[in-house]
PDB file of N, CA and C in Angstrom:
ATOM      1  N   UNK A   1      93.728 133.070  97.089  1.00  0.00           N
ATOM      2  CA  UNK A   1      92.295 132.896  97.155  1.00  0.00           C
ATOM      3  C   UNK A   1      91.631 134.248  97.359  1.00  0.00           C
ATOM      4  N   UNK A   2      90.535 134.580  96.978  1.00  0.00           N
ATOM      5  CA  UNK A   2      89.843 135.758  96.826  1.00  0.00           C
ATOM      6  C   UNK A   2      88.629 135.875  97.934  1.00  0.00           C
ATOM      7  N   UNK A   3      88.832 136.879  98.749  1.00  0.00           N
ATOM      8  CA  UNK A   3      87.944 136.605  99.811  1.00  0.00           C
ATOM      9  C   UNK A   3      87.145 137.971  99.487  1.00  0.00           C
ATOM     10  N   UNK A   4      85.401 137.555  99.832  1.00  0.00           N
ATOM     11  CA  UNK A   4      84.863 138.856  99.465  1.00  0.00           C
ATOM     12  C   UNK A   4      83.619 138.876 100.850  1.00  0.00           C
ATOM     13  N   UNK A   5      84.310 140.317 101.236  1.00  0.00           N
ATOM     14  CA  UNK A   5      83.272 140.274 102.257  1.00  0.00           C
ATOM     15  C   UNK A   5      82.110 141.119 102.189  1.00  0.00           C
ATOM     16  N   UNK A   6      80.736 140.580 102.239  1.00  0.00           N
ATOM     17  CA  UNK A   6      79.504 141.483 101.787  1.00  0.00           C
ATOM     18  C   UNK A   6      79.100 142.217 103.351  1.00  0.00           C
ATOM     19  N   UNK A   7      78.588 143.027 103.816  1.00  0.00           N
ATOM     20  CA  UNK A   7      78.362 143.619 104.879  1.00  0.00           C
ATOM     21  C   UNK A   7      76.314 143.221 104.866  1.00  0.00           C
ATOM     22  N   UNK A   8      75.505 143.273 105.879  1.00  0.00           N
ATOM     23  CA  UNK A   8      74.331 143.221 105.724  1.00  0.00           C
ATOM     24  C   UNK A   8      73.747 144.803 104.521  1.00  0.00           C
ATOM     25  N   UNK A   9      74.054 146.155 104.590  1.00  0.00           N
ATOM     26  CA  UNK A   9      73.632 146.614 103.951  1.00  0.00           C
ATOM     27  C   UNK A   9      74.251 146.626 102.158  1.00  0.00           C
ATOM     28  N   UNK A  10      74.681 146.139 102.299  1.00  0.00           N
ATOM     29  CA  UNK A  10      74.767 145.590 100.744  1.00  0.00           C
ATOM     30  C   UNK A  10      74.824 144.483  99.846  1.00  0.00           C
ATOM     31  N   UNK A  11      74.225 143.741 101.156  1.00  0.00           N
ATOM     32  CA  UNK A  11      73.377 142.677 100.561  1.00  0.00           C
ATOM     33  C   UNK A  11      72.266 142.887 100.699  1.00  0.00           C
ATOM     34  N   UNK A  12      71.584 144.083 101.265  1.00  0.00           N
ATOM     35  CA  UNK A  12      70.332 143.981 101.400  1.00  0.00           C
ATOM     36  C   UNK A  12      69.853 144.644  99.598  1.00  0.00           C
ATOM     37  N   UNK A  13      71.012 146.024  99.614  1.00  0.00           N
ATOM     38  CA  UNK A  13      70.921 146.589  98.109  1.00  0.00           C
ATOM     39  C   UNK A  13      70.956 145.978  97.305  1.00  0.00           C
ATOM     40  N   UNK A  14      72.266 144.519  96.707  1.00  0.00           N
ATOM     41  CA  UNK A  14      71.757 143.881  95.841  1.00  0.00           C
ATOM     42  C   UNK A  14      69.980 143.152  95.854  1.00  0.00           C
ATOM     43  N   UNK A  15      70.016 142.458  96.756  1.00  0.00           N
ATOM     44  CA  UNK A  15      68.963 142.365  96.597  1.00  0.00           C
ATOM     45  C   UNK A  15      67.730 143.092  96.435  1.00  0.00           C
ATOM     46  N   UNK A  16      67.653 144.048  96.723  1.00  0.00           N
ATOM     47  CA  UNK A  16      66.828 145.567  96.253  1.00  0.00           C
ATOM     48  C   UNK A  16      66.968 145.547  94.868  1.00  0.00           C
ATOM     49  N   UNK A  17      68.357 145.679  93.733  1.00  0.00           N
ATOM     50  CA  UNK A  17      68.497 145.407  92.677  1.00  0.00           C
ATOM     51  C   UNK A  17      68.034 144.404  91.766  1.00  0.00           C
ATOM     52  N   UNK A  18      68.017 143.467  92.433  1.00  0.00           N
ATOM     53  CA  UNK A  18      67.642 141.775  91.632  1.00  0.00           C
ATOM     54  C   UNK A  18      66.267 142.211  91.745  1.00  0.00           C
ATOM     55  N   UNK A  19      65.483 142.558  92.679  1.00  0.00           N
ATOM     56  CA  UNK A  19      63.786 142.848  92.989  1.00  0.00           C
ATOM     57  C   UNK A  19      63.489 143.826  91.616  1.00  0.00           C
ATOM     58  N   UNK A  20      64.169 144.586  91.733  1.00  0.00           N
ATOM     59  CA  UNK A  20      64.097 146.151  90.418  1.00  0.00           C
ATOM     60  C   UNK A  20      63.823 145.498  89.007  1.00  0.00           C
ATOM     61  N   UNK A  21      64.198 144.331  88.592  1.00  0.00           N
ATOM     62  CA  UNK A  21      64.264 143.786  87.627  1.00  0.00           C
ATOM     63  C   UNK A  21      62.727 143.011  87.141  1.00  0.00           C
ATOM     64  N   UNK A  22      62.486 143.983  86.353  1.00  0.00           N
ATOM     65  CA  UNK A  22      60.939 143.973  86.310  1.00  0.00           C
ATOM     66  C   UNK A  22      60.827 142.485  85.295  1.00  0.00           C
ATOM     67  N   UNK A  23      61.813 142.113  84.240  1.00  0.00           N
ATOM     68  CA  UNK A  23      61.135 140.899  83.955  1.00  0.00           C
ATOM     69  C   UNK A  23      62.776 140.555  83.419  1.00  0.00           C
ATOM     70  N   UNK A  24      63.200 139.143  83.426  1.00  0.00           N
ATOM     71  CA  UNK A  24      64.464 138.595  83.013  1.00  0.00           C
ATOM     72  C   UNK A  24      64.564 138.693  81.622  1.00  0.00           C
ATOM     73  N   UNK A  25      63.629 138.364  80.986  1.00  0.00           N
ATOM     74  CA  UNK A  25      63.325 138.272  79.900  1.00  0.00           C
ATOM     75  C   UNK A  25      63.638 139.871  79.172  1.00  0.00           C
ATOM     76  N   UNK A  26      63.408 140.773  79.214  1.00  0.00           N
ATOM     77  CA  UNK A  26      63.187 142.091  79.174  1.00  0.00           C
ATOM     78  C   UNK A  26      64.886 142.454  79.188  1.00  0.00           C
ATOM     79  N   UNK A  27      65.218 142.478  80.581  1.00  0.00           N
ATOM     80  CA  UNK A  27      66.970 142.219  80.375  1.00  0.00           C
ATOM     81  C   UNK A  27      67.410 141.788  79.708  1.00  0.00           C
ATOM     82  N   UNK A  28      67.163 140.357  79.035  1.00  0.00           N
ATOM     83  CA  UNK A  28      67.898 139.715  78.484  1.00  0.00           C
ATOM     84  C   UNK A  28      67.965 140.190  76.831  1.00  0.00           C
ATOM     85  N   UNK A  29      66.158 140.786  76.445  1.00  0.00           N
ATOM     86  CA  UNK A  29      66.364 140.975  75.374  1.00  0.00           C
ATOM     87  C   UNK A  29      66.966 142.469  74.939  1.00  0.00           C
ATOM     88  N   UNK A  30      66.763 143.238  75.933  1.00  0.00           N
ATOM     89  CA  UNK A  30      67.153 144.748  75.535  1.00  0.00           C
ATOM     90  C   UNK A  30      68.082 145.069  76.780  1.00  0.00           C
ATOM     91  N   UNK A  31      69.002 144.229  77.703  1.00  0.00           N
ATOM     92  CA  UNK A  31      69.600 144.850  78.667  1.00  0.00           C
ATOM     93  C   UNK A  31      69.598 145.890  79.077  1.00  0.00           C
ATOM     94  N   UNK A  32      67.790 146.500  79.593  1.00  0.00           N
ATOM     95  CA  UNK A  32      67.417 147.688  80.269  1.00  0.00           C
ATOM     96  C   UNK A  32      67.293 147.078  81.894  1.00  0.00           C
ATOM     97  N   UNK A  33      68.307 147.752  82.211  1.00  0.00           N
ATOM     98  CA  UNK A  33      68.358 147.493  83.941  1.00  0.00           C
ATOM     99  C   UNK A  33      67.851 148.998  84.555  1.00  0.00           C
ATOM    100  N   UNK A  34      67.579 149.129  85.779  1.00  0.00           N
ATOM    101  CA  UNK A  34      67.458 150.453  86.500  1.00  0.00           C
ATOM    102  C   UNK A  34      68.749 150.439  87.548  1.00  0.00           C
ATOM    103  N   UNK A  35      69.341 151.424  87.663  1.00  0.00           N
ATOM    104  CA  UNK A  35      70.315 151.771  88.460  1.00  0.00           C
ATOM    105  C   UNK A  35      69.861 152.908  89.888  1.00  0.00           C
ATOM    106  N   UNK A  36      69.819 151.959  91.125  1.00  0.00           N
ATOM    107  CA  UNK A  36      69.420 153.164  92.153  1.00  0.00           C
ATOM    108  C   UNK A  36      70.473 154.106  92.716  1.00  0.00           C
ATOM    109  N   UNK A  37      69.629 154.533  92.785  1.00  0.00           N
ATOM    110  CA  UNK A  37      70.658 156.282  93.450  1.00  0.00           C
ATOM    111  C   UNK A  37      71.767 155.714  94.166  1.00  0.00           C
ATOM    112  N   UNK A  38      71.354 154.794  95.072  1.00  0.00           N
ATOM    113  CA  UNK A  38      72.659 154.637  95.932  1.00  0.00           C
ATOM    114  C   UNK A  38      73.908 153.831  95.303  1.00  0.00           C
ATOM    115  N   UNK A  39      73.587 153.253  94.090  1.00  0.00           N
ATOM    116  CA  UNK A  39      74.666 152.299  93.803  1.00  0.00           C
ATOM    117  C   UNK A  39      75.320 153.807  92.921  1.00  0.00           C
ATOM    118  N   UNK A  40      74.463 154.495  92.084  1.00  0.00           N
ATOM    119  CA  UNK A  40      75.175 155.873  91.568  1.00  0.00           C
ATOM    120  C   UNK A  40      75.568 156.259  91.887  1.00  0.00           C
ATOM    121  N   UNK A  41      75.677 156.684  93.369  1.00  0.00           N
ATOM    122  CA  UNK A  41      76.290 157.380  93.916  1.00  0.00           C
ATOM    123  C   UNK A  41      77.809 156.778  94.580  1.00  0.00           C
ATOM    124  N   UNK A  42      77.553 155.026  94.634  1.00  0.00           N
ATOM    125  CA  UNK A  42      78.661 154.650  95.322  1.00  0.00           C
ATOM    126  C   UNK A  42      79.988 154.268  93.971  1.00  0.00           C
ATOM    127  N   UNK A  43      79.267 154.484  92.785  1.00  0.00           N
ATOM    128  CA  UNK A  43      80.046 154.078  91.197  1.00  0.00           C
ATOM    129  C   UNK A  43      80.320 155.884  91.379  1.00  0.00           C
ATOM    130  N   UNK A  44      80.057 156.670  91.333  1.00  0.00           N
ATOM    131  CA  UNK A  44      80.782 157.923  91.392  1.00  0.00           C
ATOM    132  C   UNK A  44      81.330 158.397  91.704  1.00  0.00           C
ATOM    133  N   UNK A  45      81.274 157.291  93.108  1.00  0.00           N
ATOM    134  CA  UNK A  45      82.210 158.310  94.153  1.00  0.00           C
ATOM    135  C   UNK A  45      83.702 157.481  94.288  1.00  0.00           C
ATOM    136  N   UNK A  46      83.765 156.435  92.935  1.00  0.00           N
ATOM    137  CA  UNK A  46      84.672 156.002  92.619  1.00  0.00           C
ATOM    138  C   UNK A  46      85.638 157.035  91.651  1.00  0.00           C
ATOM    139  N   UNK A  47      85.350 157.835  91.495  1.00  0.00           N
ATOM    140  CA  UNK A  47      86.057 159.098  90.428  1.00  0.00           C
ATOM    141  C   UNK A  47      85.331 160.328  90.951  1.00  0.00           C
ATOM    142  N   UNK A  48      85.270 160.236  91.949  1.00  0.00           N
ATOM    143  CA  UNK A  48      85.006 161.469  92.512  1.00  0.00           C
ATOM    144  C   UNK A  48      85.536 162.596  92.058  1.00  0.00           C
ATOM    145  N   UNK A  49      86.955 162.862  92.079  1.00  0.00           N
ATOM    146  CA  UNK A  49      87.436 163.851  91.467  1.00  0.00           C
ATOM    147  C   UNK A  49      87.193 164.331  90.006  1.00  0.00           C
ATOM    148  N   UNK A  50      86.715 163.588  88.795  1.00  0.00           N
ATOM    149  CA  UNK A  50      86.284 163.854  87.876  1.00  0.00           C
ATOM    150  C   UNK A  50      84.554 164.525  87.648  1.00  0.00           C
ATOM    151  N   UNK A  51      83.936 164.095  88.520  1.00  0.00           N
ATOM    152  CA  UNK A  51      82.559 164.192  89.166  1.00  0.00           C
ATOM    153  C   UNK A  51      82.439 166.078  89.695  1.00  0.00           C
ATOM    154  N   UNK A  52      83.606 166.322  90.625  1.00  0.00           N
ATOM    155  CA  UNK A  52      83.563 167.230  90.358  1.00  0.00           C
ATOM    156  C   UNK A  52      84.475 168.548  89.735  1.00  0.00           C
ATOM    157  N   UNK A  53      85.026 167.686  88.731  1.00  0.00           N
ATOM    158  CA  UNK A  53      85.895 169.028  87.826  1.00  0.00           C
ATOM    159  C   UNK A  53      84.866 169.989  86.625  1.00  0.00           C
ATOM    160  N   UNK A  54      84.727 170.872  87.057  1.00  0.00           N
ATOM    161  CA  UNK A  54      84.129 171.275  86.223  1.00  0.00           C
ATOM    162  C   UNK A  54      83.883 170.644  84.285  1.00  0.00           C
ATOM    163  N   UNK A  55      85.502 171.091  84.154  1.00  0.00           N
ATOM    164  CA  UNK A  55      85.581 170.453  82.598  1.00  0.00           C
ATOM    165  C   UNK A  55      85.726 169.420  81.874  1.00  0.00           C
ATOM    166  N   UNK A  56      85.685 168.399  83.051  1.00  0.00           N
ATOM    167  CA  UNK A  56      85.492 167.154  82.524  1.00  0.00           C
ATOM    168  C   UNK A  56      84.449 166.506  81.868  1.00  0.00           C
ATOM    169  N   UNK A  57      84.323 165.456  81.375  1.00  0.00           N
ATOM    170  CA  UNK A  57      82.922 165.508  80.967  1.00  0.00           C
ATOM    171  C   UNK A  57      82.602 163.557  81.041  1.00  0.00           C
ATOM    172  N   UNK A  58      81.190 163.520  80.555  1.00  0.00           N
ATOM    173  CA  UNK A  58      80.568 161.906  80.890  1.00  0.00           C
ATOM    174  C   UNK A  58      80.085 161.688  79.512  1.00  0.00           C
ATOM    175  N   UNK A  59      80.070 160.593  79.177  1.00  0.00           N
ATOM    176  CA  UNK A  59      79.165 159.696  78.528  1.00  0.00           C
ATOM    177  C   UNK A  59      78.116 158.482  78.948  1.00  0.00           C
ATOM    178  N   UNK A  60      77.401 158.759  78.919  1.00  0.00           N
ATOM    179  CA  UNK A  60      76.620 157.794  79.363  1.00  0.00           C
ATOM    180  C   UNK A  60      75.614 157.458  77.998  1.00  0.00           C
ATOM    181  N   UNK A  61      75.537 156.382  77.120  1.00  0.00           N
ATOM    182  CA  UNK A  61      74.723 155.868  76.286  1.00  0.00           C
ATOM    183  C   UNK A  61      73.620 155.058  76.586  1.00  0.00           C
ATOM    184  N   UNK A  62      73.813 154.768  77.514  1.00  0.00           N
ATOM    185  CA  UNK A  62      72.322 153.728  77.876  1.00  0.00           C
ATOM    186  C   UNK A  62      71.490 154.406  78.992  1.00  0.00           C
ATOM    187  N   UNK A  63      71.425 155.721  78.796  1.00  0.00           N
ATOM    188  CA  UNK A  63      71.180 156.851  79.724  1.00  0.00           C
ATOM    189  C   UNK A  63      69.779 156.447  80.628  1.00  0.00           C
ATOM    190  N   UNK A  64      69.064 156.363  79.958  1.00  0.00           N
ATOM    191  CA  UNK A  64      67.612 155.468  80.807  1.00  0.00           C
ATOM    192  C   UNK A  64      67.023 156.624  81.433  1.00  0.00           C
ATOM    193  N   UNK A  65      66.943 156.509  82.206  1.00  0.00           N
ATOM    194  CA  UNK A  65      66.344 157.538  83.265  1.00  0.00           C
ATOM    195  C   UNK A  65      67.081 158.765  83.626  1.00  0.00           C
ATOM    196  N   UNK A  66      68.696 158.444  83.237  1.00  0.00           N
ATOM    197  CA  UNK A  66      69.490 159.542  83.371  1.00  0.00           C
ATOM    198  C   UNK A  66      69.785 160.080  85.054  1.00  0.00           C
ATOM    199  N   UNK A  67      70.104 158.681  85.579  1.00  0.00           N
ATOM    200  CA  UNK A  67      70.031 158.776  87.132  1.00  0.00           C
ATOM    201  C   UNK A  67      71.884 159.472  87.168  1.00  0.00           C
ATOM    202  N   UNK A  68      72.767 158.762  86.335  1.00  0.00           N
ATOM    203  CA  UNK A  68      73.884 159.078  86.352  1.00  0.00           C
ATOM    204  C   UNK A  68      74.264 160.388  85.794  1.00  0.00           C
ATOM    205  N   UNK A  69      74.013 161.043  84.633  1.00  0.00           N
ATOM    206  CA  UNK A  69      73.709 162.073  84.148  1.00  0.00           C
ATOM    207  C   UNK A  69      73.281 163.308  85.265  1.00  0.00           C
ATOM    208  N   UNK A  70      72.466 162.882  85.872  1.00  0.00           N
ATOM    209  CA  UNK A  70      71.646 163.989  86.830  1.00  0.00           C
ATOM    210  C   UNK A  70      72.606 164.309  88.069  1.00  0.00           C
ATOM    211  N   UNK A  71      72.766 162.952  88.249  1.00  0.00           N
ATOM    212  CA  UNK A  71      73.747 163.097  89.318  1.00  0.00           C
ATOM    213  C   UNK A  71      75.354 163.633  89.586  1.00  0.00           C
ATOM    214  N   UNK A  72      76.011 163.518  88.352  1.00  0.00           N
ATOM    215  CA  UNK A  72      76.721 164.072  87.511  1.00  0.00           C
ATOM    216  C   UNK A  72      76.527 166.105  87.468  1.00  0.00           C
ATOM    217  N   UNK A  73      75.718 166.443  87.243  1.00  0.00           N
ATOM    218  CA  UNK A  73      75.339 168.013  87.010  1.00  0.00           C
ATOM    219  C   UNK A  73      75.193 168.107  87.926  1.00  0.00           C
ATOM    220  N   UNK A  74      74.697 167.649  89.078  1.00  0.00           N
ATOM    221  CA  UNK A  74      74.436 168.045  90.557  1.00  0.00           C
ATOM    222  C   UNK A  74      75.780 168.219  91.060  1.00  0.00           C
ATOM    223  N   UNK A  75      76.763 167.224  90.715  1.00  0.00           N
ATOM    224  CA  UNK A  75      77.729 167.695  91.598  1.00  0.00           C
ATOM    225  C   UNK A  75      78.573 168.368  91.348  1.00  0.00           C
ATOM    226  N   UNK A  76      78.915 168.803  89.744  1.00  0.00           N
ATOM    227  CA  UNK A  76      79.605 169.832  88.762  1.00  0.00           C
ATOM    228  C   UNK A  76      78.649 171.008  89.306  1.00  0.00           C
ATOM    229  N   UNK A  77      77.549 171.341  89.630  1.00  0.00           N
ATOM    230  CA  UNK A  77      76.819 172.554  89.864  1.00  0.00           C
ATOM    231  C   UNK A  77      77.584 173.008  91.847  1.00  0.00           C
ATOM    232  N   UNK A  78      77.421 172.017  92.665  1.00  0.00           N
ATOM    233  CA  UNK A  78      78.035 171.838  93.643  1.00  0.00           C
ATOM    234  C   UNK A  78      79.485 172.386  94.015  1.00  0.00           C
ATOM    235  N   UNK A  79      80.254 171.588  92.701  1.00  0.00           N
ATOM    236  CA  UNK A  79      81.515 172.461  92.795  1.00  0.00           C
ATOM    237  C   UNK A  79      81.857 173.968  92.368  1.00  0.00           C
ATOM    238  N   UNK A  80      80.255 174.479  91.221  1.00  0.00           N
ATOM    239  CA  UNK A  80      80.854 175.800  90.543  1.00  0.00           C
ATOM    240  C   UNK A  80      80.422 176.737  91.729  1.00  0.00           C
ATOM    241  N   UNK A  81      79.231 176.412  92.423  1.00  0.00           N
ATOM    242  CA  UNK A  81      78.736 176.627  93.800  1.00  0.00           C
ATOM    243  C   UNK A  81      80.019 177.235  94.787  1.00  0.00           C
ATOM    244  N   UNK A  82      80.648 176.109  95.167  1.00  0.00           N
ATOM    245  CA  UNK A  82      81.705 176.170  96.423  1.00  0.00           C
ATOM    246  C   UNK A  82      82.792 177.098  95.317  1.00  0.00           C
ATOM    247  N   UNK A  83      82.875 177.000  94.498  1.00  0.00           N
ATOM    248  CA  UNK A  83      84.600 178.258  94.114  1.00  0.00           C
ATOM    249  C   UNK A  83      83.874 179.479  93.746  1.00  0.00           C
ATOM    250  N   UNK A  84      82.451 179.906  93.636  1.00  0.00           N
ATOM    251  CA  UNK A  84      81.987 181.188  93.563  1.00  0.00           C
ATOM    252  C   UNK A  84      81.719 181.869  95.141  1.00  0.00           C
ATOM    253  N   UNK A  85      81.444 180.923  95.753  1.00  0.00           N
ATOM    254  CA  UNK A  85      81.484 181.259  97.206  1.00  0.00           C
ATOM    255  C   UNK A  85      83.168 181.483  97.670  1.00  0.00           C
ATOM    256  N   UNK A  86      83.974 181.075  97.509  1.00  0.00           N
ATOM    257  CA  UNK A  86      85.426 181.363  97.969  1.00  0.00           C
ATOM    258  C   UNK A  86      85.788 182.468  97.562  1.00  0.00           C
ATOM    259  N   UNK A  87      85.262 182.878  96.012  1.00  0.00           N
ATOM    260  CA  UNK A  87      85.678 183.968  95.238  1.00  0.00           C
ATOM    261  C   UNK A  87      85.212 185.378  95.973  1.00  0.00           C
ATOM    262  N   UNK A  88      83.931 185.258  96.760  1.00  0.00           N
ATOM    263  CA  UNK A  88      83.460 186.554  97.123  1.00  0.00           C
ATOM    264  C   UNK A  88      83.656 186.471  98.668  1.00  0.00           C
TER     265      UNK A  88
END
């Protein structure tokens, strides 16, 4: 049996998510969702290590707002950051 345990702050986020959803209809016909920072950040920090290798790289096609994208260069900039600082 599959037990899933939700904590209060992430049920409060889905529901923050379901609210974001400006019309069902709209989803349904063009599956444009918004993705908040914090769920980006918690889907990234699922491959963290790729996030920050320099030469790796992303695709993102349904880019939207480009919350993942952004967030993505922030932390590739982060890492070229920390090994230029070690270097000197």
């Amino acid at each position: 049996m599959l037990r899933i345990e939700t904590d209060a702050r992430e049920l409060s986020g889905y529901i923050r998510v379901i609210s974001m959803i400006k019309s069902k209809k709209r989803v349904a016909d063009h599956g444009e969702v918004f993705t908040p920072s914090w769920m980006v950040e918690a889907m990234l920090d699922l491959v963290k290590g790729e996030t920050e290798r320099i030469d790796s790289r992303f695709l993102e096609p349904a880019c939207g707002s480009g919350n993942f994208l952004t967030r993505v260069l922030q932390r590739k900039l982060a890492a070229v950051e920390l090994k230029l600082e070690s270097l000197t």
